[in-house]
N, C-alpha and C. Protein backbone atom coordinates (compact mmCIF):
# COMPACT_ATOMS: atom_id res chain seq x y z
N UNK A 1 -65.35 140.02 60.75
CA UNK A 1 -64.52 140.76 61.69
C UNK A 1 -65.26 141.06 62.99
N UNK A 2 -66.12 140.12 63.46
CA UNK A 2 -67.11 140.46 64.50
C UNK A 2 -66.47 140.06 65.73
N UNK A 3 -65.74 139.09 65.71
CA UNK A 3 -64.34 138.06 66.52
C UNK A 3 -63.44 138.29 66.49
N UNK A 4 -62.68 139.45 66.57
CA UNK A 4 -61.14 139.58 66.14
C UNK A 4 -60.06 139.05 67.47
N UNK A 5 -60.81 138.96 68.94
CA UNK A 5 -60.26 138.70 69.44
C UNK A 5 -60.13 136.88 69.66
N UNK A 6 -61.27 136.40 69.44
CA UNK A 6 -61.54 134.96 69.56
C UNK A 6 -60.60 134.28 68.12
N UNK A 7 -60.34 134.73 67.48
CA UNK A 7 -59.55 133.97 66.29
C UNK A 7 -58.31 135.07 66.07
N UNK A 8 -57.39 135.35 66.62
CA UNK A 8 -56.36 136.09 66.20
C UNK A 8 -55.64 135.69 64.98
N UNK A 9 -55.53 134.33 64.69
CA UNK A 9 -54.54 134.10 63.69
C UNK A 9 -55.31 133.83 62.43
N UNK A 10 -56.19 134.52 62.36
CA UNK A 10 -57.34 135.09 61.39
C UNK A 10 -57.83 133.59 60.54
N UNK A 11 -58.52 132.78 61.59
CA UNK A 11 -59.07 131.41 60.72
C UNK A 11 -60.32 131.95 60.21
N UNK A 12 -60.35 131.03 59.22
CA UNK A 12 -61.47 131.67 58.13
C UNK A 12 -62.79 130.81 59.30
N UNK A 13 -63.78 131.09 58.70
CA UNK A 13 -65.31 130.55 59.57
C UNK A 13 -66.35 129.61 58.44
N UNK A 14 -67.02 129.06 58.49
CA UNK A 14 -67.63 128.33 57.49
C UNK A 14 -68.03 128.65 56.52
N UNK A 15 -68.07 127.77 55.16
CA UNK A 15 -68.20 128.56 53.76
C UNK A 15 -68.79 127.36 53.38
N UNK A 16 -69.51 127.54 52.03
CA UNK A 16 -70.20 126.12 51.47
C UNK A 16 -69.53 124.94 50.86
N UNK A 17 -68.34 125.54 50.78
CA UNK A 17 -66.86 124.69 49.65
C UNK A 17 -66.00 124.11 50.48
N UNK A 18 -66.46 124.16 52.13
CA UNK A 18 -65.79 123.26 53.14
C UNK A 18 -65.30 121.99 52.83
N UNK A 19 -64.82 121.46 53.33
CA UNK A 19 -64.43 119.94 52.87
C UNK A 19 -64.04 119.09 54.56
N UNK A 20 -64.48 117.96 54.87
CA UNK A 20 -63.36 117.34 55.83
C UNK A 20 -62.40 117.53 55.45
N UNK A 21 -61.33 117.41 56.79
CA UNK A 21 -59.91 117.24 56.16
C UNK A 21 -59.51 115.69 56.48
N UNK A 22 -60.06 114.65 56.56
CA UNK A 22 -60.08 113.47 56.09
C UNK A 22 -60.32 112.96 54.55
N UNK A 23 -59.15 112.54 54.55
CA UNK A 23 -58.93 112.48 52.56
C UNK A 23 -60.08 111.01 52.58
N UNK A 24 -59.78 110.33 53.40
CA UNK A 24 -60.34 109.18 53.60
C UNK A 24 -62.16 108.59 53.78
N UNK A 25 -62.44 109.71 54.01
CA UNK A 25 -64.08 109.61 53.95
C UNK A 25 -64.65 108.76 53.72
N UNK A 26 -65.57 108.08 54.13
CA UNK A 26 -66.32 106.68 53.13
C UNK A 26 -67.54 107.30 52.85
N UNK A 27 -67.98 108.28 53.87
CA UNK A 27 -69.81 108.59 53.23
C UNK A 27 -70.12 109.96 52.43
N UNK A 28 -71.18 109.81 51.70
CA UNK A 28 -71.35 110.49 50.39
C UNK A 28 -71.04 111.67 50.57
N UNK A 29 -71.09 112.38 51.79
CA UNK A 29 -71.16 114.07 51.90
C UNK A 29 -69.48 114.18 52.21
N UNK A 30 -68.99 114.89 51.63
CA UNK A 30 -67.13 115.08 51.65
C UNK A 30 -67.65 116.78 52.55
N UNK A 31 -68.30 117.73 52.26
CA UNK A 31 -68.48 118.95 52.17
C UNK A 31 -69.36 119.13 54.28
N UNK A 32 -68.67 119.57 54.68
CA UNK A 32 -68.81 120.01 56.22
C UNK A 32 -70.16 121.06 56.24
N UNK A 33 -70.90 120.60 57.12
CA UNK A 33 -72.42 121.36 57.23
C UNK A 33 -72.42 122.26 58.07
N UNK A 34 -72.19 123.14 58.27
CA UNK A 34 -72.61 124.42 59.34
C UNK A 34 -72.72 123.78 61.10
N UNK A 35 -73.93 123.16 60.89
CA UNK A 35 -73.64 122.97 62.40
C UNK A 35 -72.99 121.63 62.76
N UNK A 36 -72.29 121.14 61.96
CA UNK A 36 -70.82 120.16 61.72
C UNK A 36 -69.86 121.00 62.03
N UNK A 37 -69.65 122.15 61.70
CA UNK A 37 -68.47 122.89 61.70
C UNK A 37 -68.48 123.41 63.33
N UNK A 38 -69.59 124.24 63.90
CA UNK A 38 -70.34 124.66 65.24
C UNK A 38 -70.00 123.70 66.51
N UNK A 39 -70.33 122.48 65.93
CA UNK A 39 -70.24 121.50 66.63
C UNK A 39 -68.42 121.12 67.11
N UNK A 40 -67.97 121.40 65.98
CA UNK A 40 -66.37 121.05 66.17
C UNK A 40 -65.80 122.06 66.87
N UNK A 41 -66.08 123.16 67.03
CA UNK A 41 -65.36 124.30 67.25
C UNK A 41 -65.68 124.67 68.66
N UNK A 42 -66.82 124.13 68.64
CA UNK A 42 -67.65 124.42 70.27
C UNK A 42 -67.30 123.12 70.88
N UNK A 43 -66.76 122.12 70.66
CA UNK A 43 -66.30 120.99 70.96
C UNK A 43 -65.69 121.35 72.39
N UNK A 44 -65.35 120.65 73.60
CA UNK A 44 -64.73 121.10 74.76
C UNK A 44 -63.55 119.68 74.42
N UNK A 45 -62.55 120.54 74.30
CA UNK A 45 -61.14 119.61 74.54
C UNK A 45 -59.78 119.91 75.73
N UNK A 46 -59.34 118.91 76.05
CA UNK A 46 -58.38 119.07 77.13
C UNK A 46 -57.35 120.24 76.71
N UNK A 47 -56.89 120.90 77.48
CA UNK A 47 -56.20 122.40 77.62
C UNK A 47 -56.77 123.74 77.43
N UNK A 48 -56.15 124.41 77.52
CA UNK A 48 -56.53 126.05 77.44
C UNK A 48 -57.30 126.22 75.80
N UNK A 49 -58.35 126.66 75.86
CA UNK A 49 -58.45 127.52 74.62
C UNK A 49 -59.26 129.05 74.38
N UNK A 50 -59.12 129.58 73.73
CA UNK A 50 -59.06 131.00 73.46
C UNK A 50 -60.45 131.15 73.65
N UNK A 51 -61.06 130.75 72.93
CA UNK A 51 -62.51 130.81 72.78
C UNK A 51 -63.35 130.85 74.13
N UNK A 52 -62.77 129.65 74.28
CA UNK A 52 -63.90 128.93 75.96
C UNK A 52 -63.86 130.27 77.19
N UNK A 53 -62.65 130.93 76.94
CA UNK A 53 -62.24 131.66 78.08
C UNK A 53 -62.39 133.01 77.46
N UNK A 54 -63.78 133.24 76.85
CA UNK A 54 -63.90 135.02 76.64
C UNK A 54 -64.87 135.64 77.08
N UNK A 55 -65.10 134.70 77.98
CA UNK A 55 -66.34 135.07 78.62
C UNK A 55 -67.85 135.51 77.64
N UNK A 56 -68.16 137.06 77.91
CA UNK A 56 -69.31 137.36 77.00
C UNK A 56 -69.49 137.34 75.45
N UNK A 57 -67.53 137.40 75.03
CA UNK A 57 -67.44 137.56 73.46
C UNK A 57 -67.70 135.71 73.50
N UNK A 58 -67.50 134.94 74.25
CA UNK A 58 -68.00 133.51 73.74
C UNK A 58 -69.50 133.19 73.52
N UNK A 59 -70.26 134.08 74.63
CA UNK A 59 -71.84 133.71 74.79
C UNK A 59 -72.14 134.44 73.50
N UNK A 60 -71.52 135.66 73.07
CA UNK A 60 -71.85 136.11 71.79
C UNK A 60 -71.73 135.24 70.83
N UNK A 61 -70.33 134.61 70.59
CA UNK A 61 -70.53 133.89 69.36
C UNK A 61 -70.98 132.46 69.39
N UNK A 62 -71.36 132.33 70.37
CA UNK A 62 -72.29 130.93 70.49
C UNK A 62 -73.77 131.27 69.89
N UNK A 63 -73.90 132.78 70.15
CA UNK A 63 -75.78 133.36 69.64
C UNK A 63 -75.53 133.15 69.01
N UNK A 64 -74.74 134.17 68.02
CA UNK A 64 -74.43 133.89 66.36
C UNK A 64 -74.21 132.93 66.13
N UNK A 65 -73.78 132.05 65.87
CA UNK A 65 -73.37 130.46 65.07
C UNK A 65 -75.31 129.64 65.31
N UNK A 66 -75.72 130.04 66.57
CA UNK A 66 -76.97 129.33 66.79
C UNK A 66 -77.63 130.01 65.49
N UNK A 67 -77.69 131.74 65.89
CA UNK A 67 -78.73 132.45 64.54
C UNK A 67 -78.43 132.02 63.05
N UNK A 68 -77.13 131.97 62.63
CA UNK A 68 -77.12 131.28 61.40
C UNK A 68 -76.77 130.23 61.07
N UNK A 69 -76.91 129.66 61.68
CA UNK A 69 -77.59 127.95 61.53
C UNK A 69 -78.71 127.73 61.72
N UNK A 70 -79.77 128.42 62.43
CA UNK A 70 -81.16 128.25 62.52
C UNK A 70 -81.62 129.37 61.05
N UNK A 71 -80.94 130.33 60.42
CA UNK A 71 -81.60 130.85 59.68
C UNK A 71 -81.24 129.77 58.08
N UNK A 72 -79.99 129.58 58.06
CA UNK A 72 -79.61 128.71 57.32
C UNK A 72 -80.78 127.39 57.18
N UNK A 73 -81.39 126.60 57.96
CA UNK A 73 -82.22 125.84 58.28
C UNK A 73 -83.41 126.32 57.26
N UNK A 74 -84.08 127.57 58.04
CA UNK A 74 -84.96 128.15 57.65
C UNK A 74 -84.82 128.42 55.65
N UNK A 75 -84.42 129.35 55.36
CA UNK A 75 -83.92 129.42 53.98
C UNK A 75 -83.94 128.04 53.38
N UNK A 76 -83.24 127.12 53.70
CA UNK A 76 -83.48 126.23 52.86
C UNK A 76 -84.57 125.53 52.50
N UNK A 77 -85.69 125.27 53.85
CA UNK A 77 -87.09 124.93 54.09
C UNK A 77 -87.69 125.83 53.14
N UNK A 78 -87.62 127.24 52.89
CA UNK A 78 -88.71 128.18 52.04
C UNK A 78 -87.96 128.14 50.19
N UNK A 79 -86.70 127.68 50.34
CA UNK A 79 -86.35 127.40 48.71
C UNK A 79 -86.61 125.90 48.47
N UNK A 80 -87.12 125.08 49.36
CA UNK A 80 -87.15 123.81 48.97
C UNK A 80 -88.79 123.22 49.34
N UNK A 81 -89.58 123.52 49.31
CA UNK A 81 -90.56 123.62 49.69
C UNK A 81 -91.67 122.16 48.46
N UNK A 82 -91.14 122.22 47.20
CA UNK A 82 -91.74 121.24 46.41
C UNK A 82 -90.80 120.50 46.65
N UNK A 83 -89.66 120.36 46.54
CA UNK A 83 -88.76 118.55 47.29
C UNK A 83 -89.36 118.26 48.38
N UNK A 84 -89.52 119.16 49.48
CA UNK A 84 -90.38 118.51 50.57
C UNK A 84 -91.66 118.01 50.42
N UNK A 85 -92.03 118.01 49.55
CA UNK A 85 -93.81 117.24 48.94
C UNK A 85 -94.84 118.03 50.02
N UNK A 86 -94.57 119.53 49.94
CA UNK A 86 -95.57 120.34 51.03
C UNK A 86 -97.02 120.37 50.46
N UNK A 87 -97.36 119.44 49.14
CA UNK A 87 -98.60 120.01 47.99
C UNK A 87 -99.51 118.85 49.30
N UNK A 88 -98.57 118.08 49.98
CA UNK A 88 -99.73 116.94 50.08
C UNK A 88 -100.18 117.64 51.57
N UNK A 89 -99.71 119.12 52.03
CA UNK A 89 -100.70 119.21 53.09
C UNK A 89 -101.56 120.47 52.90
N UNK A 90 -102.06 120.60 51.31
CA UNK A 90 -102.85 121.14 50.79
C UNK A 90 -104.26 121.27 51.67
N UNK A 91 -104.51 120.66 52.17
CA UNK A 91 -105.60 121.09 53.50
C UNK A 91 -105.24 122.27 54.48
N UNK A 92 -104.18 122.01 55.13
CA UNK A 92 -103.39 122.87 55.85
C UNK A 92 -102.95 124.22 54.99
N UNK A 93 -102.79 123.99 54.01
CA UNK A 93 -102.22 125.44 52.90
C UNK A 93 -103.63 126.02 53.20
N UNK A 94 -104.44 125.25 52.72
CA UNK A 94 -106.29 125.96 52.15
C UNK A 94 -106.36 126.88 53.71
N UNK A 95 -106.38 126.14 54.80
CA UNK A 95 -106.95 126.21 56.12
C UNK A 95 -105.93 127.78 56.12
N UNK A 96 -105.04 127.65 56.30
CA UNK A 96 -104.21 128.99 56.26
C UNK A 96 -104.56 130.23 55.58
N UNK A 97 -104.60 129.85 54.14
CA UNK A 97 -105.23 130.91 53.40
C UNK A 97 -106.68 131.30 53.63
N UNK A 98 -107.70 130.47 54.31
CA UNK A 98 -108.97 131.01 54.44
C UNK A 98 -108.70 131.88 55.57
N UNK A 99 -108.00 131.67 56.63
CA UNK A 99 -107.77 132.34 58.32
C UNK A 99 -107.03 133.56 57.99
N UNK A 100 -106.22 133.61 56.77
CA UNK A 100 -105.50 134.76 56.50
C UNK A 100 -106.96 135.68 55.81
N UNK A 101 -107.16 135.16 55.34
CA UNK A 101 -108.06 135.95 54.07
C UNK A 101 -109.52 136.53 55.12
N UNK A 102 -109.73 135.68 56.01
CA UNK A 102 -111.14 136.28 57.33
C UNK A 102 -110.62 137.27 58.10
N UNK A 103 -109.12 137.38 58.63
CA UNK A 103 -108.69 138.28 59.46
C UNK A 103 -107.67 139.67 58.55
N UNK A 104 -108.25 139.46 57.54
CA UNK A 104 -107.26 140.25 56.49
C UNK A 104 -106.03 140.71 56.47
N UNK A 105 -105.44 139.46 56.81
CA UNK A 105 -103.92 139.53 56.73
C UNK A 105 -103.27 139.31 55.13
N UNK A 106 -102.42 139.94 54.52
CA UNK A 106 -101.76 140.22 53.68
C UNK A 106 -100.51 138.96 53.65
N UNK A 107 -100.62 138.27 52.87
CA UNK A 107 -99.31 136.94 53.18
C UNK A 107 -98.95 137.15 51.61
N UNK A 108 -97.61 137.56 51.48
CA UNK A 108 -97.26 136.72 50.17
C UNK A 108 -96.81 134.94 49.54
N UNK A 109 -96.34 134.53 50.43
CA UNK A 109 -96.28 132.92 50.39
C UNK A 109 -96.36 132.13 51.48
N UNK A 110 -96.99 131.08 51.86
CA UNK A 110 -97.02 130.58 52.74
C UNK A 110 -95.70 129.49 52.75
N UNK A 111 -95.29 129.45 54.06
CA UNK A 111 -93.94 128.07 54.08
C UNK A 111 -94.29 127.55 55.28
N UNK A 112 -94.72 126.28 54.85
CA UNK A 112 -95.02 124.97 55.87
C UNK A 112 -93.53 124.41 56.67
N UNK A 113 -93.70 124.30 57.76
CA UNK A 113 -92.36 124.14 58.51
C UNK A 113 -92.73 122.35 58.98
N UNK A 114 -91.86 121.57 58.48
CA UNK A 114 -92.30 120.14 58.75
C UNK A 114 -91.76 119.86 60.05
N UNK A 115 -92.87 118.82 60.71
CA UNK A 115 -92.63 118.38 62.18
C UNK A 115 -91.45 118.08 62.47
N UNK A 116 -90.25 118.27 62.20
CA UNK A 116 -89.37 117.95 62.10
C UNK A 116 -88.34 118.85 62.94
N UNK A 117 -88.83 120.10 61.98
CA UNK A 117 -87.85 121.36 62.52
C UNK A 117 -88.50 121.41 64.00
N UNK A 118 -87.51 121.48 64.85
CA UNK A 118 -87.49 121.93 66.17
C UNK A 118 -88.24 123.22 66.42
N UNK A 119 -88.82 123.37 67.37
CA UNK A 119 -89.53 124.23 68.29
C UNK A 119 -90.54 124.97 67.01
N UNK A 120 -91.11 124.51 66.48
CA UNK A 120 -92.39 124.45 65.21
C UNK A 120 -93.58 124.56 66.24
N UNK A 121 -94.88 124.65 65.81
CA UNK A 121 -96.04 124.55 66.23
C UNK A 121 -96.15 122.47 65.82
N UNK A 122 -96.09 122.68 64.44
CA UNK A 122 -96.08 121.09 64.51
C UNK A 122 -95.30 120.46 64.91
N UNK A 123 -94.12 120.97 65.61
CA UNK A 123 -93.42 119.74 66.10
C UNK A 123 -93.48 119.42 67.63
N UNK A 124 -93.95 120.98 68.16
CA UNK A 124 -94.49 120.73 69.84
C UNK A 124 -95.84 119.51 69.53
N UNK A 125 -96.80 119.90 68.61
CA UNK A 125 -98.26 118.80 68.61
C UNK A 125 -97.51 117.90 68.64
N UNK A 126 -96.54 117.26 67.46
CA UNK A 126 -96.46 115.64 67.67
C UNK A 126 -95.80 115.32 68.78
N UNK A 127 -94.41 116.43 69.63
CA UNK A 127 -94.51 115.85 70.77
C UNK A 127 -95.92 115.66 71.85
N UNK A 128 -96.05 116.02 71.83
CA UNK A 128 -97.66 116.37 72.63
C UNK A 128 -97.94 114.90 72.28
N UNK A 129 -98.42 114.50 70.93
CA UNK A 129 -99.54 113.32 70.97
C UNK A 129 -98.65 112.23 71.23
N UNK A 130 -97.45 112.28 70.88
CA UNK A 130 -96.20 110.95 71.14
C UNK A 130 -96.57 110.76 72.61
N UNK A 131 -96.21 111.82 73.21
CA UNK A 131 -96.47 111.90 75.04
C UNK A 131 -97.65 111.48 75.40
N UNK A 132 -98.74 111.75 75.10
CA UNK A 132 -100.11 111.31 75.31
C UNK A 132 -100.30 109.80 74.82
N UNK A 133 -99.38 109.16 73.63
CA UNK A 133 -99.72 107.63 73.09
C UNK A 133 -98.80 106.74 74.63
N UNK A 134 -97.75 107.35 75.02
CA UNK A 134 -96.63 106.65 75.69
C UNK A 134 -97.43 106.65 76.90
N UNK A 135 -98.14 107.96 77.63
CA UNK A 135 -98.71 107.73 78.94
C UNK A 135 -99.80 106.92 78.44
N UNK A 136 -100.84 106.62 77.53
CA UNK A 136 -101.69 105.58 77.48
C UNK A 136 -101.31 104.34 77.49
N UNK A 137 -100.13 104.26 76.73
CA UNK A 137 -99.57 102.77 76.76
C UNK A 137 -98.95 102.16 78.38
N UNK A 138 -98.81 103.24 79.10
CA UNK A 138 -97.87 102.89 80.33
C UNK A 138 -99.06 102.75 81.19
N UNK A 139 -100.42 103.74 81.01
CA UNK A 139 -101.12 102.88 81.64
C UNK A 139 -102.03 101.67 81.83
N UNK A 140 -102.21 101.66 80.63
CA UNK A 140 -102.42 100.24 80.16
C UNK A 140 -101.70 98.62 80.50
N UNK A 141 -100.52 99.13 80.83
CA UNK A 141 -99.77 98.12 81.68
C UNK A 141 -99.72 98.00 82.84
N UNK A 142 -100.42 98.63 83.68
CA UNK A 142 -100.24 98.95 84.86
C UNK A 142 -101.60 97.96 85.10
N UNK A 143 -101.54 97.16 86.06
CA UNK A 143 -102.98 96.20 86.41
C UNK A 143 -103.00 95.89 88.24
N UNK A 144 -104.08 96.57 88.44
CA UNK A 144 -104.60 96.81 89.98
C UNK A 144 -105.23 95.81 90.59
């Protein structure tokens, strides 16, 4: 009930039991993902719509849908942590726990965030070294 004015005709908002409404589907996932759903709704289509035009209640629920979909993200990374095969950066775990344990910080579990997830520490480095392989390669082609 945080939107009462942006959805008047009281549409429900994303749930895990979503479904396309294409009966027709060919690929394995039938069940609509959060920022599948975000994506559709924030969609810009020809004519008037309610949403686009609420000014600050839109910038609001654009935060929200961002915050829980980025927390949604998160949660699943810290319950899934052995499917992600995080044992194999057991160096990185050790390295953590010694830096915690010298500056006596108190951690109950550590959760490795893979280069993957956006705006990470590891995922700025690998942009970083991607950027640094591409300017070596570009200058390497370059002949004076």
């Amino acid at each position: 009930m945080t939107f009462p004015f942006l959805f008047p005709r009281d549409e429900s908002s994303w749930n895990t039991g979503m479904e396309h409404v294409e009966e027709r589907r060919t690929a394995k996932r039938n069940r609509v993902t959060q920022l599948q759903y975000y994506e559709n709704r924030l969609s810009q289509r020809n004519g008037f719509s309610i949403l686009r035009n609420r000014g600050k209640l839109f910038q609001k629920y654009i935060v929200d849908a961002y915050v829980k979909t980025e927390g949604s993200r998160l949660h699943f990374l810290r319950q899934n942590q052995k499917d992600l095969r995080i044992e194999r950066y057991r160096g990185l775990l050790d390295a953590l726990e010694c830096r915690a344990h010298n500056e006596n910080i108190l951690t109950e579990k550590l959760i490795i965030l893979p280069s993957s997830f956006q705006r990470s520490p590891r995922h700025r480095q690998q942009n970083y070294q991607d950027a640094l392989l591409w300017y070596a390669s570009l200058v390497s082609q370059i002949s004076f």
